[in-house]
N, C-alpha and C. Protein backbone atom coordinates (compact mmCIF):
# COMPACT_ATOMS: atom_id res chain seq x y z
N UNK A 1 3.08 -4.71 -21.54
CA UNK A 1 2.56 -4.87 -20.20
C UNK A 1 2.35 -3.48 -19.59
N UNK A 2 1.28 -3.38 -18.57
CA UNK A 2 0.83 -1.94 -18.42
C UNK A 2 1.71 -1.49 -16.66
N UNK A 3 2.42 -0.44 -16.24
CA UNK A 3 2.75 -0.54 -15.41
C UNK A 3 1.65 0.06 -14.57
N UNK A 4 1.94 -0.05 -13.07
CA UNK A 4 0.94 0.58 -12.35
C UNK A 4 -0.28 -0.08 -12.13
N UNK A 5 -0.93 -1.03 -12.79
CA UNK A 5 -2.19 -1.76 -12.83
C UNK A 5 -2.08 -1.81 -11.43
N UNK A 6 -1.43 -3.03 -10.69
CA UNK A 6 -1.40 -3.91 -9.49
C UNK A 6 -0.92 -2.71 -7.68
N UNK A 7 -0.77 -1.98 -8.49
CA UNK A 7 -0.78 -0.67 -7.39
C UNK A 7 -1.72 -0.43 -6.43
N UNK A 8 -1.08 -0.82 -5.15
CA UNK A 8 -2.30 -0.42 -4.31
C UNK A 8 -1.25 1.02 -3.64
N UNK A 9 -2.35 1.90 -2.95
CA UNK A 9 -1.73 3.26 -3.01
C UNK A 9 -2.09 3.20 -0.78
N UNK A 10 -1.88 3.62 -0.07
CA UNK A 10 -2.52 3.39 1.32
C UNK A 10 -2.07 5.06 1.48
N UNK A 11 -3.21 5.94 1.59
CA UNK A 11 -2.57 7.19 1.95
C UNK A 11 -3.45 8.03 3.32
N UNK A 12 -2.77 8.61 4.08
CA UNK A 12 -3.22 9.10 5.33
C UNK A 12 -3.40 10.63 4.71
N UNK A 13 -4.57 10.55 5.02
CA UNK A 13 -5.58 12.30 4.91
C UNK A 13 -5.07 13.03 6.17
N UNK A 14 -5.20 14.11 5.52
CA UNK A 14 -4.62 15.08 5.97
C UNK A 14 -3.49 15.04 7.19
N UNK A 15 -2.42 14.46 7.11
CA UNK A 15 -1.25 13.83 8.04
C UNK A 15 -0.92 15.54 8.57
N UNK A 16 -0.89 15.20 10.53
CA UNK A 16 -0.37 15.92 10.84
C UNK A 16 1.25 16.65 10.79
N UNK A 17 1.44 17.60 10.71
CA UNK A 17 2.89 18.09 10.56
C UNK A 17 3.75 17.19 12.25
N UNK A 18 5.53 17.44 11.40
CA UNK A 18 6.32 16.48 12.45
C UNK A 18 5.89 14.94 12.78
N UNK A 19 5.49 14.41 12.34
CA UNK A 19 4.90 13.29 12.46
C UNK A 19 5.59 12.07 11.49
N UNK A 20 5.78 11.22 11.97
CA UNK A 20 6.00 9.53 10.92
C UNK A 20 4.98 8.26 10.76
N UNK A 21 5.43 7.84 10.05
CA UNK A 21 4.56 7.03 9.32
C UNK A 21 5.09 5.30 9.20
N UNK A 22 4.34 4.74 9.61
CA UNK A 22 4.82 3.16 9.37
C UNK A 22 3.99 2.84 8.63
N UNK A 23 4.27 1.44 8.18
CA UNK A 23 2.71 0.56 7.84
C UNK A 23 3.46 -0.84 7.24
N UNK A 24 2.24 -1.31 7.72
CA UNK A 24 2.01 -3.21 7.87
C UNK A 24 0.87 -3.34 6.64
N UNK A 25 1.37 -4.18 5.95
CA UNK A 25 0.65 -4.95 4.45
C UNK A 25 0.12 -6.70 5.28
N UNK A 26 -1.30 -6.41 4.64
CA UNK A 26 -1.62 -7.83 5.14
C UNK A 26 -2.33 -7.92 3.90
N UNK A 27 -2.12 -9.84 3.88
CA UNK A 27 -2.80 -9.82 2.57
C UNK A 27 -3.86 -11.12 3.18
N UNK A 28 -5.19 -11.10 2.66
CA UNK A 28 -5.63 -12.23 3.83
C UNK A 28 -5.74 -12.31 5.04
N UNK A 29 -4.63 -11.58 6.01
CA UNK A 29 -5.13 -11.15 7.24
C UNK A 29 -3.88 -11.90 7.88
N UNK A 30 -2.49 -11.97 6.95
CA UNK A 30 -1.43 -12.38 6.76
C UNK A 30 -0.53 -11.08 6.52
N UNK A 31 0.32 -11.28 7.67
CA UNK A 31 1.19 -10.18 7.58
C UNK A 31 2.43 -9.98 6.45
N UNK A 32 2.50 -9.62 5.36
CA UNK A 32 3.25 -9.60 4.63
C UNK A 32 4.11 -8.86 3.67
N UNK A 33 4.38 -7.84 5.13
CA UNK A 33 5.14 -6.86 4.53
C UNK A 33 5.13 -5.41 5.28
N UNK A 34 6.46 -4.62 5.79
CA UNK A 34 6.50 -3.63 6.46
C UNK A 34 7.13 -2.58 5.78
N UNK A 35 6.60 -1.24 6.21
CA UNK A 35 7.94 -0.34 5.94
C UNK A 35 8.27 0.55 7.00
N UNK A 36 9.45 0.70 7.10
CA UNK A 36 10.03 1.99 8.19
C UNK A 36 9.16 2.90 8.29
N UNK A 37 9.26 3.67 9.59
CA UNK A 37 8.81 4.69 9.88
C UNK A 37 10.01 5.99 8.79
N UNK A 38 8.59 6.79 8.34
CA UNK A 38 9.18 7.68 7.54
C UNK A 38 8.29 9.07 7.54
N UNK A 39 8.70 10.09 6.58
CA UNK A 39 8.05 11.33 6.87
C UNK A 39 6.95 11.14 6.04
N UNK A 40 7.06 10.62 4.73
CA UNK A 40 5.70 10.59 3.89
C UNK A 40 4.39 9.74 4.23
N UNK A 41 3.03 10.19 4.01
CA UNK A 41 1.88 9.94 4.69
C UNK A 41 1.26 8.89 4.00
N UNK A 42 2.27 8.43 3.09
CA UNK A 42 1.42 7.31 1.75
C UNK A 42 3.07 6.22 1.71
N UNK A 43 2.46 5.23 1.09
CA UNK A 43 3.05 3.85 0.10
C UNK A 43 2.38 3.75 -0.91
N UNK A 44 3.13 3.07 -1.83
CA UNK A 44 2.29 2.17 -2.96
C UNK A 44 3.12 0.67 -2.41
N UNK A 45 2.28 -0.12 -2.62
CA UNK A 45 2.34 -1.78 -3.10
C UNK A 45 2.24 -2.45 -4.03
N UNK A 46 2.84 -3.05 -4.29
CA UNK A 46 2.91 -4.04 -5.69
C UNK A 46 2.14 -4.98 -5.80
N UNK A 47 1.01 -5.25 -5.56
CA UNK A 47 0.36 -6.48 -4.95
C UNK A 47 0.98 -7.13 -6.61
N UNK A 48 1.15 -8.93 -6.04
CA UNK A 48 1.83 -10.00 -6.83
C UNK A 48 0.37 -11.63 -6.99
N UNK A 49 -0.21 -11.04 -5.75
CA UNK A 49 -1.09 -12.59 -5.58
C UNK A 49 -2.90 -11.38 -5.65
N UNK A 50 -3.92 -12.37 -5.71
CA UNK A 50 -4.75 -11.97 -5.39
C UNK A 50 -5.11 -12.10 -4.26
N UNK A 51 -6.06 -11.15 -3.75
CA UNK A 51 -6.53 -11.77 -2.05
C UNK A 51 -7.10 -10.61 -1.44
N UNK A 52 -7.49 -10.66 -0.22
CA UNK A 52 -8.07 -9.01 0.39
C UNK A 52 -7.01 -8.43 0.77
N UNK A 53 -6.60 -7.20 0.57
CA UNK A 53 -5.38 -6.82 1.24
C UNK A 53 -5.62 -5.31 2.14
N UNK A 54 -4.86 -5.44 3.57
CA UNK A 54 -5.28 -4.29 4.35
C UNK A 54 -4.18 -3.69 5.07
N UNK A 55 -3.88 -2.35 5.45
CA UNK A 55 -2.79 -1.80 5.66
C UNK A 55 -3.36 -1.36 7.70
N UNK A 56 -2.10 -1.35 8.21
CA UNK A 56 -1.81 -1.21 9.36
C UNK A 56 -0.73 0.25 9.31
N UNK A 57 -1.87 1.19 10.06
CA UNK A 57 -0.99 2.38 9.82
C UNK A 57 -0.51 3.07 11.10
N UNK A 58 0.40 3.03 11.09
CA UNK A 58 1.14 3.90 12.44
C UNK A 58 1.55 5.06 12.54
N UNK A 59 1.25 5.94 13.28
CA UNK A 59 1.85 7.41 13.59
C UNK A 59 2.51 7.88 14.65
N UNK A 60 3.99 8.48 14.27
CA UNK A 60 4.38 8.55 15.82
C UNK A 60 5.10 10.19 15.44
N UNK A 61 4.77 10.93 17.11
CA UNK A 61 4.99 12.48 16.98
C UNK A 61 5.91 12.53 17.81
N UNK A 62 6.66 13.46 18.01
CA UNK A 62 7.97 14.18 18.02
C UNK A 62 8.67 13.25 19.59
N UNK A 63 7.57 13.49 20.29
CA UNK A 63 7.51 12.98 21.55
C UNK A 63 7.64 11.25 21.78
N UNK A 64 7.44 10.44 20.87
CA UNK A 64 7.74 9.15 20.26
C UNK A 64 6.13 8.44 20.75
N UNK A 65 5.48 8.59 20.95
CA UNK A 65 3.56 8.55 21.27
C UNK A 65 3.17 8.18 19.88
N UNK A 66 2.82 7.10 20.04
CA UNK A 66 2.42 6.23 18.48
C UNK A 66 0.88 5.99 18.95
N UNK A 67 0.12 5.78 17.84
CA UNK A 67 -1.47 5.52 17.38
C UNK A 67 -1.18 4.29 15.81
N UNK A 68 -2.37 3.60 15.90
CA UNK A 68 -2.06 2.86 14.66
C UNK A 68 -3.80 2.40 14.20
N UNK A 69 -4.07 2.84 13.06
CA UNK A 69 -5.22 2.29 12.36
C UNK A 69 -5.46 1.47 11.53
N UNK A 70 -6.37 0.74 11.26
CA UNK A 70 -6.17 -0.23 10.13
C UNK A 70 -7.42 0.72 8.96
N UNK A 71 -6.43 0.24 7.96
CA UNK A 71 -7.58 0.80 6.78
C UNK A 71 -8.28 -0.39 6.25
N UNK A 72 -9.30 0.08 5.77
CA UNK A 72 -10.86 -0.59 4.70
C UNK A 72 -9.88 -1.98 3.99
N UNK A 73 -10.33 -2.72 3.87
CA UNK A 73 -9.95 -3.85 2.87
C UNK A 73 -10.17 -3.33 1.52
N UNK A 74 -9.53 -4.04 1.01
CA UNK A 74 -9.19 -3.71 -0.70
C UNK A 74 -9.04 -5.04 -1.25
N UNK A 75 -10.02 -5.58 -1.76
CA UNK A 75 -10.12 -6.65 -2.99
C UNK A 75 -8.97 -6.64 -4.53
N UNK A 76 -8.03 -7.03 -4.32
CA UNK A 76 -7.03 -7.60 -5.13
C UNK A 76 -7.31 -8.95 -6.05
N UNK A 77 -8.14 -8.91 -7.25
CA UNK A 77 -8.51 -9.68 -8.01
C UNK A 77 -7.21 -10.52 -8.75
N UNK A 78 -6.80 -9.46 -9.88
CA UNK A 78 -5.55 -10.43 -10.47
C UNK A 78 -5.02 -9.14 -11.67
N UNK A 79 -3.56 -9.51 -12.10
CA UNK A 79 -3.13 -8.42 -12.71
C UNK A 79 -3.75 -8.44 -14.09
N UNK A 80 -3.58 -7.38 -14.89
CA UNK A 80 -4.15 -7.58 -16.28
C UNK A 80 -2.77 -6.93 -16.85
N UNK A 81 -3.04 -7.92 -17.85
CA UNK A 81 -2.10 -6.91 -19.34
C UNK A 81 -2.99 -6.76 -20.41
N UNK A 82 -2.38 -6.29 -21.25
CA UNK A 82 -3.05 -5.48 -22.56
C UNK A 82 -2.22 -5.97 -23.62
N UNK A 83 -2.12 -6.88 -24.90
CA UNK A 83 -1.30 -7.74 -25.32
C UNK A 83 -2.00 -7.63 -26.94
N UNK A 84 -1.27 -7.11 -27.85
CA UNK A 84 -1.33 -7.23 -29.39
C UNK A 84 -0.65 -7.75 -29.98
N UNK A 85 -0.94 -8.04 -31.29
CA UNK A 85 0.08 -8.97 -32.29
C UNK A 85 -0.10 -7.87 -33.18
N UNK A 86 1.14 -7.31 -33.68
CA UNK A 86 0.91 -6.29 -34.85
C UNK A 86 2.30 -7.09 -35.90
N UNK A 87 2.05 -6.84 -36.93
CA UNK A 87 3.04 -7.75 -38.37
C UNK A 87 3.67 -6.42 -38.34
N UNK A 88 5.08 -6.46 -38.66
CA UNK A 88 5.91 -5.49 -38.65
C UNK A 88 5.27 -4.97 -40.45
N UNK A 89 5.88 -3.53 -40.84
CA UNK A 89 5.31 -2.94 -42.30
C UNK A 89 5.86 -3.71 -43.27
């Protein structure tokens, strides 16, 4: 089985310095899934189902003044594996 396939990656360009980071996983337009506010400007996701999936991104600076964007949809088809039968020697 291949790891990494089902990886969705949500990363904020060029993230200002002192700054945190939240974000909201929707899958369908179904909220399903958060993470803490943190210093890094990215997640990965595991996506498990197929469906459109879109991230809710929050930024908050020193002063606690939050902004939040939603990113582009991302089409989540279905996982793949890669699967052989080899006869031992």
């Amino acid at each position: 089985m291949l790891r990494g396939i089902n990886e969705i990656r949500c990363v904020c360009e060029n993230p200002p310095q002192k700054c945190t980071f939240a974000f909201y996983v929707y899958r369908d337009g179904k909220d399903i899934g958060h993470y803490a506010y943190q210093k890094q400007a990215e997640i990965s996701y595991w996506a498990q189902e197929p469906g459109v999936y879109t991230f809710k991104v929050f930024i908050r600076d020193t002063k606690g003044n939050k902004r939040s964007q939603l990113s582009p949809p991302y089409l989540f088809e279905s996982s793949r594996e890669i699967c052989c039968n080899i006869e031992p020697p």
